[in-house]
PDB file of N, CA and C in Angstrom:
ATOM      1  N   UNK A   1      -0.732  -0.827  -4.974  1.00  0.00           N
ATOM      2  CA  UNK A   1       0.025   0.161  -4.218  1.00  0.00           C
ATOM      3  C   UNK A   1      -0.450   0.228  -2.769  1.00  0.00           C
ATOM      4  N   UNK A   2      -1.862   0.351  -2.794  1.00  0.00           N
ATOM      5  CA  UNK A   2      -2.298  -0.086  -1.338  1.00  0.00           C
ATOM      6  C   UNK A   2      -1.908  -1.188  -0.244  1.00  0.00           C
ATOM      7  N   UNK A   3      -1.525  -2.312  -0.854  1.00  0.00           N
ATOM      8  CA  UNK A   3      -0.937  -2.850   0.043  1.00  0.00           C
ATOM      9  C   UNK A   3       0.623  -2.350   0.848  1.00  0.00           C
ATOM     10  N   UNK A   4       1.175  -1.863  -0.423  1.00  0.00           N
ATOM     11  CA  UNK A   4       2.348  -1.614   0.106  1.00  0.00           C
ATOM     12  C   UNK A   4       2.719  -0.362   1.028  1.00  0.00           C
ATOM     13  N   UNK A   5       1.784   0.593   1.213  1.00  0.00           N
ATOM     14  CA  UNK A   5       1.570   1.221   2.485  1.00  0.00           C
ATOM     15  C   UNK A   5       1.185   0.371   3.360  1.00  0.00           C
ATOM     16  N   UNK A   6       0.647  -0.484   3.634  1.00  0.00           N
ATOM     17  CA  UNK A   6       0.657  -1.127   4.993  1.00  0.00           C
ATOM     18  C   UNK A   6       1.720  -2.005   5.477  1.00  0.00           C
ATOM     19  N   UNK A   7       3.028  -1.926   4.214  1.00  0.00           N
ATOM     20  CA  UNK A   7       4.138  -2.999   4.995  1.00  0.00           C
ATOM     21  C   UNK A   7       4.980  -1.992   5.735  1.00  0.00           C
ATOM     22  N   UNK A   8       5.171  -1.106   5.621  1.00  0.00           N
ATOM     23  CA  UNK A   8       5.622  -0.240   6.815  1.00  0.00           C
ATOM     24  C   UNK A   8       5.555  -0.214   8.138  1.00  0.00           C
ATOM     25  N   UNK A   9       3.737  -0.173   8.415  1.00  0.00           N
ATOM     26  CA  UNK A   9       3.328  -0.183   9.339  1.00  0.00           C
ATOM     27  C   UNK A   9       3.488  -1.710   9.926  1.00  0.00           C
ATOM     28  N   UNK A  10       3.519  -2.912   9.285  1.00  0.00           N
ATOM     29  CA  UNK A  10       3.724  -4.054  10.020  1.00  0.00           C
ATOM     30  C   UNK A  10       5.127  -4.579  10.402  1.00  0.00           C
ATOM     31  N   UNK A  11       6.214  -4.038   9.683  1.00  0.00           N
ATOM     32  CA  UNK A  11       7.239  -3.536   9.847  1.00  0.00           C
ATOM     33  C   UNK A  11       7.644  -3.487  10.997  1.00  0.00           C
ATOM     34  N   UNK A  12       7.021  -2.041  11.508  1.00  0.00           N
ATOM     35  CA  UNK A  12       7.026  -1.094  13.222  1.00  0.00           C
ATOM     36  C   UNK A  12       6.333  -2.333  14.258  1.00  0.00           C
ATOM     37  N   UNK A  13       5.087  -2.799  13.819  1.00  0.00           N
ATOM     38  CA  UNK A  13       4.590  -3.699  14.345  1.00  0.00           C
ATOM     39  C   UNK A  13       5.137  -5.467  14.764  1.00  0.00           C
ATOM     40  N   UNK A  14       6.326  -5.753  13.940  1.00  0.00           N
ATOM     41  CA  UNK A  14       7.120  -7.079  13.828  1.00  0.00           C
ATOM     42  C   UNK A  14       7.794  -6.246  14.992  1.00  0.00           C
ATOM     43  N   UNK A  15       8.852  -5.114  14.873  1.00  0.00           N
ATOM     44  CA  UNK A  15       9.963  -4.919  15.525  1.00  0.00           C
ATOM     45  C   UNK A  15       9.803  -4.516  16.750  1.00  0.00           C
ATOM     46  N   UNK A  16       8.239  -4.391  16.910  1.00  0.00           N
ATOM     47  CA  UNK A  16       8.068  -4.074  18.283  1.00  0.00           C
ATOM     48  C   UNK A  16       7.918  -5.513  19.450  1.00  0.00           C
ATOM     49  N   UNK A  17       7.071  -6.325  18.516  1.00  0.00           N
ATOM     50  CA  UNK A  17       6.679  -7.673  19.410  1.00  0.00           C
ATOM     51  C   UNK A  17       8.363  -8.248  19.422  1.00  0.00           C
ATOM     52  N   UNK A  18       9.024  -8.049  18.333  1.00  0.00           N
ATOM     53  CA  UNK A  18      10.663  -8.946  18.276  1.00  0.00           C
ATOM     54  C   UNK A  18      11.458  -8.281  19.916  1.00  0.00           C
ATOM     55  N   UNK A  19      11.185  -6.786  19.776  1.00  0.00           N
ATOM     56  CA  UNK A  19      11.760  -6.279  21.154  1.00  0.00           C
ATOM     57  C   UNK A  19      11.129  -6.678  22.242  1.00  0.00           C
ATOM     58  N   UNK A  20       9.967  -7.203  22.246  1.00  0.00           N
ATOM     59  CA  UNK A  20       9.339  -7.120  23.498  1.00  0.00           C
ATOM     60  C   UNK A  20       9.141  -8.922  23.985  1.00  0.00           C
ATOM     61  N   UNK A  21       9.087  -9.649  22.828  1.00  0.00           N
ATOM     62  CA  UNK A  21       9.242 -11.444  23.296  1.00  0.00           C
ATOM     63  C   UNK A  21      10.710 -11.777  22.874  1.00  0.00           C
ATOM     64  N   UNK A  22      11.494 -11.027  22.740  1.00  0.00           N
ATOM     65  CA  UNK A  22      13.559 -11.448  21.729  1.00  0.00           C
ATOM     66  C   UNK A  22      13.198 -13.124  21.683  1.00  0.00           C
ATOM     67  N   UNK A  23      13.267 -13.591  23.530  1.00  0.00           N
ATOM     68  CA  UNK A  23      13.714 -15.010  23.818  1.00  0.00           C
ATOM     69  C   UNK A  23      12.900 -15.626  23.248  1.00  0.00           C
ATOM     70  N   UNK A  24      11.916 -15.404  23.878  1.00  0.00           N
ATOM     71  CA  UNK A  24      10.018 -16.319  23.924  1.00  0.00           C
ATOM     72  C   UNK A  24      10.168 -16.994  22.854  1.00  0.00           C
ATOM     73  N   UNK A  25      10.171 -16.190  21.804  1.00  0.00           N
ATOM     74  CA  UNK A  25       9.502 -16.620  20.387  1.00  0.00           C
ATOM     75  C   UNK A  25      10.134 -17.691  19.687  1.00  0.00           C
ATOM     76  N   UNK A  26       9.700 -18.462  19.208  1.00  0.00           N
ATOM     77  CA  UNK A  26       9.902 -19.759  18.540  1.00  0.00           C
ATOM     78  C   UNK A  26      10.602 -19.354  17.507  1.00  0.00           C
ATOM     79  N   UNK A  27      11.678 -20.035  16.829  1.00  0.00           N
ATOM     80  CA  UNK A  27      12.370 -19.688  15.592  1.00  0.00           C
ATOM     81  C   UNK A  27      11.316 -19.547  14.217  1.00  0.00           C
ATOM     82  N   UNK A  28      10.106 -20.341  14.351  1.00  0.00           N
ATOM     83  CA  UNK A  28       9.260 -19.834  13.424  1.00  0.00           C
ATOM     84  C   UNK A  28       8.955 -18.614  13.660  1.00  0.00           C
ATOM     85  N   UNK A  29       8.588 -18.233  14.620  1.00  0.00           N
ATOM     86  CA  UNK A  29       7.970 -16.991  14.572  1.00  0.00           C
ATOM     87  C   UNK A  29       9.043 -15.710  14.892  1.00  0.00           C
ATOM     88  N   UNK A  30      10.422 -15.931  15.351  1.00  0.00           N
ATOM     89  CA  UNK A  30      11.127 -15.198  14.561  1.00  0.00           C
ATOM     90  C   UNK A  30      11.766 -14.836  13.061  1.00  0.00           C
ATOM     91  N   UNK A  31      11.502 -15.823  12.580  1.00  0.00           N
ATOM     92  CA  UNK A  31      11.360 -15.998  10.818  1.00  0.00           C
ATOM     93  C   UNK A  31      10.692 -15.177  10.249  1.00  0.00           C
ATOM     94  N   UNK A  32       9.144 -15.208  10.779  1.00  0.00           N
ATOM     95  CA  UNK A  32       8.101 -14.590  10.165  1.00  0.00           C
ATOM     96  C   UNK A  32       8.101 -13.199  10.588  1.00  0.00           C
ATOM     97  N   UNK A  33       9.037 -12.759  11.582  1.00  0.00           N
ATOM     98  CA  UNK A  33       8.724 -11.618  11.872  1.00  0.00           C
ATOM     99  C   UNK A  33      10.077 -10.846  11.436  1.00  0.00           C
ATOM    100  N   UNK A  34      11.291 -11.464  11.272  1.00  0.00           N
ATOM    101  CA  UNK A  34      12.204 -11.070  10.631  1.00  0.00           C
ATOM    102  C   UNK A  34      12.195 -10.675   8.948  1.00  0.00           C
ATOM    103  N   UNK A  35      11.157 -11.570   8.568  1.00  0.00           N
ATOM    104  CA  UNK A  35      10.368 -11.803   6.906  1.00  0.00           C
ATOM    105  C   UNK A  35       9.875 -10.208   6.937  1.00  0.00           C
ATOM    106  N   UNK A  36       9.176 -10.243   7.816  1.00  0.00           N
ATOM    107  CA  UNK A  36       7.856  -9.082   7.746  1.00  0.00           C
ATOM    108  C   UNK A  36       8.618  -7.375   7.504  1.00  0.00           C
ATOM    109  N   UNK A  37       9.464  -7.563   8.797  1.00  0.00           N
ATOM    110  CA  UNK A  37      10.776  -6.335   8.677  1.00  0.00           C
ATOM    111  C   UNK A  37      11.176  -6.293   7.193  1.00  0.00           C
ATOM    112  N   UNK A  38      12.083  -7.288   7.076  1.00  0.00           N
ATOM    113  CA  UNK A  38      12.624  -7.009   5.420  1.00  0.00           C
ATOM    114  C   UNK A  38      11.795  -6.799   4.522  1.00  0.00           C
ATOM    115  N   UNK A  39      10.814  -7.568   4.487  1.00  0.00           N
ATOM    116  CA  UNK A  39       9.519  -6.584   3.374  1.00  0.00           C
ATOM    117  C   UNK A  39       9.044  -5.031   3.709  1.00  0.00           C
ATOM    118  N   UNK A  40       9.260  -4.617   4.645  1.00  0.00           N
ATOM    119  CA  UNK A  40       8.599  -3.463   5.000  1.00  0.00           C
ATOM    120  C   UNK A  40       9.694  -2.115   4.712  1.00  0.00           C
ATOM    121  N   UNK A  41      11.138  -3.059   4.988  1.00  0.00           N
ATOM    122  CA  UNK A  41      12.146  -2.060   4.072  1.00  0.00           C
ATOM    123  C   UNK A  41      12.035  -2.179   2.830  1.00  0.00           C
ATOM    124  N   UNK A  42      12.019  -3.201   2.368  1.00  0.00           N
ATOM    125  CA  UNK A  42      11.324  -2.898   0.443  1.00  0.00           C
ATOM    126  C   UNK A  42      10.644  -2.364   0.320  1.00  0.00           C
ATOM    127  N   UNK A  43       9.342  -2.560   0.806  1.00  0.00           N
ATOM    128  CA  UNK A  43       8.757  -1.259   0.526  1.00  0.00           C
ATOM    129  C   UNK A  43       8.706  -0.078   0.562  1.00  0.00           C
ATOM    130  N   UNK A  44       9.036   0.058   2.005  1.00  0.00           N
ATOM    131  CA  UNK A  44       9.556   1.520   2.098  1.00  0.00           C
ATOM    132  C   UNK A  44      10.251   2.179   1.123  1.00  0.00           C
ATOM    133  N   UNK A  45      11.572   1.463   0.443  1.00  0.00           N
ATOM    134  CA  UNK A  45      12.118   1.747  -0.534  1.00  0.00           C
ATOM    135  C   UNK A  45      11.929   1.974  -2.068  1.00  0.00           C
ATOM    136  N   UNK A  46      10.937   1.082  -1.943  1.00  0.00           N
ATOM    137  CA  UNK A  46       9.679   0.923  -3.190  1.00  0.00           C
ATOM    138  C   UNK A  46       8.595   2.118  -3.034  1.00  0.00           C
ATOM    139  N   UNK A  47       8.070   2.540  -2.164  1.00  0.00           N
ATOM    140  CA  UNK A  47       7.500   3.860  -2.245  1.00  0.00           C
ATOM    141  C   UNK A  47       8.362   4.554  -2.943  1.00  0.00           C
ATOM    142  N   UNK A  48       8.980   5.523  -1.627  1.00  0.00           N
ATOM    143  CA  UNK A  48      10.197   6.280  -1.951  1.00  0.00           C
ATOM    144  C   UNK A  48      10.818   6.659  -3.593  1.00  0.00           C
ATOM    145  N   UNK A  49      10.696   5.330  -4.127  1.00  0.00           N
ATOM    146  CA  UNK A  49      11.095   5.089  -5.390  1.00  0.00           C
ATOM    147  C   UNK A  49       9.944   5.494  -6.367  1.00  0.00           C
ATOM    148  N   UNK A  50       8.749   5.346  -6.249  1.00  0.00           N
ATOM    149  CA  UNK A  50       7.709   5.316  -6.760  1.00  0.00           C
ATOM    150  C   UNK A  50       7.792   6.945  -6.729  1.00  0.00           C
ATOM    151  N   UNK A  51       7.324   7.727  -5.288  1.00  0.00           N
ATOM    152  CA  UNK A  51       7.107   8.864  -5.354  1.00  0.00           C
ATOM    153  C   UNK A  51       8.082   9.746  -5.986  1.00  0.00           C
ATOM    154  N   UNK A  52       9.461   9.458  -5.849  1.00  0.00           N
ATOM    155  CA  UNK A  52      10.400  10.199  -6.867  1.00  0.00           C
ATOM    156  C   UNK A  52      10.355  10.223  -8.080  1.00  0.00           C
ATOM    157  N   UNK A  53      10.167   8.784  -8.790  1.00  0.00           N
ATOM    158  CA  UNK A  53       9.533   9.270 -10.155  1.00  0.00           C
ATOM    159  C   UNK A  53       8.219   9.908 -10.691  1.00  0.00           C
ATOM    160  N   UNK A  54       7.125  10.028  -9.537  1.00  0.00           N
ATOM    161  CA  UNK A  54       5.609  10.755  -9.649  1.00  0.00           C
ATOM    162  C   UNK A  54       6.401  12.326  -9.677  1.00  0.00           C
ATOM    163  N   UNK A  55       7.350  12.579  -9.023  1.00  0.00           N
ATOM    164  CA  UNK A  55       8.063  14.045  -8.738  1.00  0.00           C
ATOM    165  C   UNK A  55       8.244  13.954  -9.833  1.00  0.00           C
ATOM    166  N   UNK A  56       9.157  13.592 -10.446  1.00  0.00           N
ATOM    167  CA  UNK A  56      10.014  13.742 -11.397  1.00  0.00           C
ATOM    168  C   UNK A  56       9.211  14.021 -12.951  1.00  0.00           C
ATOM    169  N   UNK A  57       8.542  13.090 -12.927  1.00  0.00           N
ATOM    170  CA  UNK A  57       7.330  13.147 -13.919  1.00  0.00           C
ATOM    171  C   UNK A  57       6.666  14.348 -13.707  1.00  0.00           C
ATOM    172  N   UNK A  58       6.305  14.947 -13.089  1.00  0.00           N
ATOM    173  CA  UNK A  58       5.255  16.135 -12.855  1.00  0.00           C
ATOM    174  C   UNK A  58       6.304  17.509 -13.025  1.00  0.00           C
ATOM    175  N   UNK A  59       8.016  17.349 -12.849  1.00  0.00           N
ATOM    176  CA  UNK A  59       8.536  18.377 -13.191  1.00  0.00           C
ATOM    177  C   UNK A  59       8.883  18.313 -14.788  1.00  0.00           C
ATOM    178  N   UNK A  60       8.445  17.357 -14.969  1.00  0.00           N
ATOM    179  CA  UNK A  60       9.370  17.560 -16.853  1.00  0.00           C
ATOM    180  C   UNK A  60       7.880  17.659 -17.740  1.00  0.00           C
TER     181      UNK A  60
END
């Protein structure tokens, strides 16, 4: 689970360098940083998901 709090944060961290090099960056390394985003919405979503059933569980 620990890891997956930190794909959030690298997430914020891909979409910031993507805004700040767009052109620069080599199609690899827009790959990898486009990669990094979409994992970081899974997770996000994968928390989210997680903590609703910890809710949910603790009300029944």
């Amino acid at each position: 689970m620990w890891l997956l709090r930190g794909a959030p944060k690298n997430k914020e961290v891909a979409e910031r360098i993507l805004k700040q090099r767009g052109d620069k960056l080599t199609p690899e390394e827009r790959a990898y940083l486009l990669e990094t985003i979409r994992m970081g919405l899974e997770a996000e979503r994968y928390i989210k998901e997680i903590e609703k059933q910890k809710k949910a569980s603790k009300e029944a």
